[in-house]
Protein backbone atom coordinates (compact mmCIF):
# COMPACT_ATOMS: atom_id res chain seq x y z
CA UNK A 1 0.00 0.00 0.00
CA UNK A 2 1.20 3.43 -0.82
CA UNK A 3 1.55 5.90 1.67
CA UNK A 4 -0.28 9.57 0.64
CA UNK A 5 0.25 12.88 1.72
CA UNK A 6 -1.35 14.52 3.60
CA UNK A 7 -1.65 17.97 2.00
CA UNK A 8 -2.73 16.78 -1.63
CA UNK A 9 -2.98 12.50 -1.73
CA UNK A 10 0.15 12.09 -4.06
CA UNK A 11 2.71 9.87 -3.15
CA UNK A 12 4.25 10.55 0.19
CA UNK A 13 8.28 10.39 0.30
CA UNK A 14 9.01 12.49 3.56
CA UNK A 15 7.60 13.16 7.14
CA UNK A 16 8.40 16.26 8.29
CA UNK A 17 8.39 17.27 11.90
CA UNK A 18 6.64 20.72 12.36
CA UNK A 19 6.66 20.34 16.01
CA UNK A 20 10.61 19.21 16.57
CA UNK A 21 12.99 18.08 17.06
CA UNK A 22 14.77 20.87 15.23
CA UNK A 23 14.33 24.10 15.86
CA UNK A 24 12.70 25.45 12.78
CA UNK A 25 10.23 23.97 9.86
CA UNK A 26 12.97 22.24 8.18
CA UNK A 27 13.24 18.72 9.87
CA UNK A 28 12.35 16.24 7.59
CA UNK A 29 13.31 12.23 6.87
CA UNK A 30 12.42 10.12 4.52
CA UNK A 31 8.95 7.59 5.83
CA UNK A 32 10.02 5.07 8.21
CA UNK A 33 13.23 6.73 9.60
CA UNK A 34 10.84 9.75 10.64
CA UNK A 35 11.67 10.74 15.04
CA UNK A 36 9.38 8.72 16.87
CA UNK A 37 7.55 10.61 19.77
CA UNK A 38 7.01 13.66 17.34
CA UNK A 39 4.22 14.53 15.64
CA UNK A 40 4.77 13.66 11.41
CA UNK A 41 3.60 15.85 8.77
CA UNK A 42 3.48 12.75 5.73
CA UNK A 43 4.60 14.93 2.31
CA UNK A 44 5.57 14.71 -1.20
CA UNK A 45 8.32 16.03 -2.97
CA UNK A 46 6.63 18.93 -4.31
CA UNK A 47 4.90 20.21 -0.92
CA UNK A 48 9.23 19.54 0.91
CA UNK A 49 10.25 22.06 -1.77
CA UNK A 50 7.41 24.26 -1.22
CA UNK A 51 8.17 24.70 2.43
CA UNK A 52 12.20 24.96 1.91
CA UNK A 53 11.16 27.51 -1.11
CA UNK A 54 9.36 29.28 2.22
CA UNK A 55 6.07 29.36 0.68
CA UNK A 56 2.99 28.97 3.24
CA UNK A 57 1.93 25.60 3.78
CA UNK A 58 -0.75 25.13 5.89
CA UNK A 59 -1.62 21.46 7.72
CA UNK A 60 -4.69 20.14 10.15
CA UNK A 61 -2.98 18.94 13.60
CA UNK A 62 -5.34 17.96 16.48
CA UNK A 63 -8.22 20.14 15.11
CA UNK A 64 -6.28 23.51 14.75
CA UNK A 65 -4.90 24.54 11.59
CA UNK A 66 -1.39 25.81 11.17
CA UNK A 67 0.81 27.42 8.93
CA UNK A 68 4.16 26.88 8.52
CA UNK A 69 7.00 28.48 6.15
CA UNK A 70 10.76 28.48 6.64
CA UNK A 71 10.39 31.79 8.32
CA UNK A 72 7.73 31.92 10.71
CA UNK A 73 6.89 28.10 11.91
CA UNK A 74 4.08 27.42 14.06
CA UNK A 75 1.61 29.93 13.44
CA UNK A 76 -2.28 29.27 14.05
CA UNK A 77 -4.64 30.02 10.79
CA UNK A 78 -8.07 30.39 10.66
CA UNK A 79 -8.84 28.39 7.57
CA UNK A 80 -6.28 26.09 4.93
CA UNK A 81 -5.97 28.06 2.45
């Protein structure tokens, strides 16, 4: 079974860590070598480059939305778009 992501239902390649363990939005691994005990973020290749290319990418996380760029990480949205 193919693994999606989560943002548009391609193919997922990375999870990304939004939450940690790094410091900023750029912590990601490839699937199954992802940091267990963090939340994961599953992507595809286009949506990694979108966040490294600091566009706004927003995600659903225990019922809040967030939006998260290379420049300002964790920040609350009120819709996902």
């Amino acid at each position: 079974m193919t693994t999606r992501c989560d943002k548009c239902n391609d193919t997922a390649v990375w999870a990304w860590h939004p939450f940690g363990p790094a410091e900023d939005a750029n912590c990601f691994t490839t699937l199954g070598s992802h940091y267990r005990g963090f939340p994961v973020v599953k992507l595809c290749d286009g949506h990694k480059q979108d966040i490294q290319d600091g566009k706004l990418v927003t995600f659903k996380f225990k019922g809040e939305w967030y939006g998260v760029n290379n420049k300002e990480p964790y920040d609350v949205v009120s819709s996902p778009f």
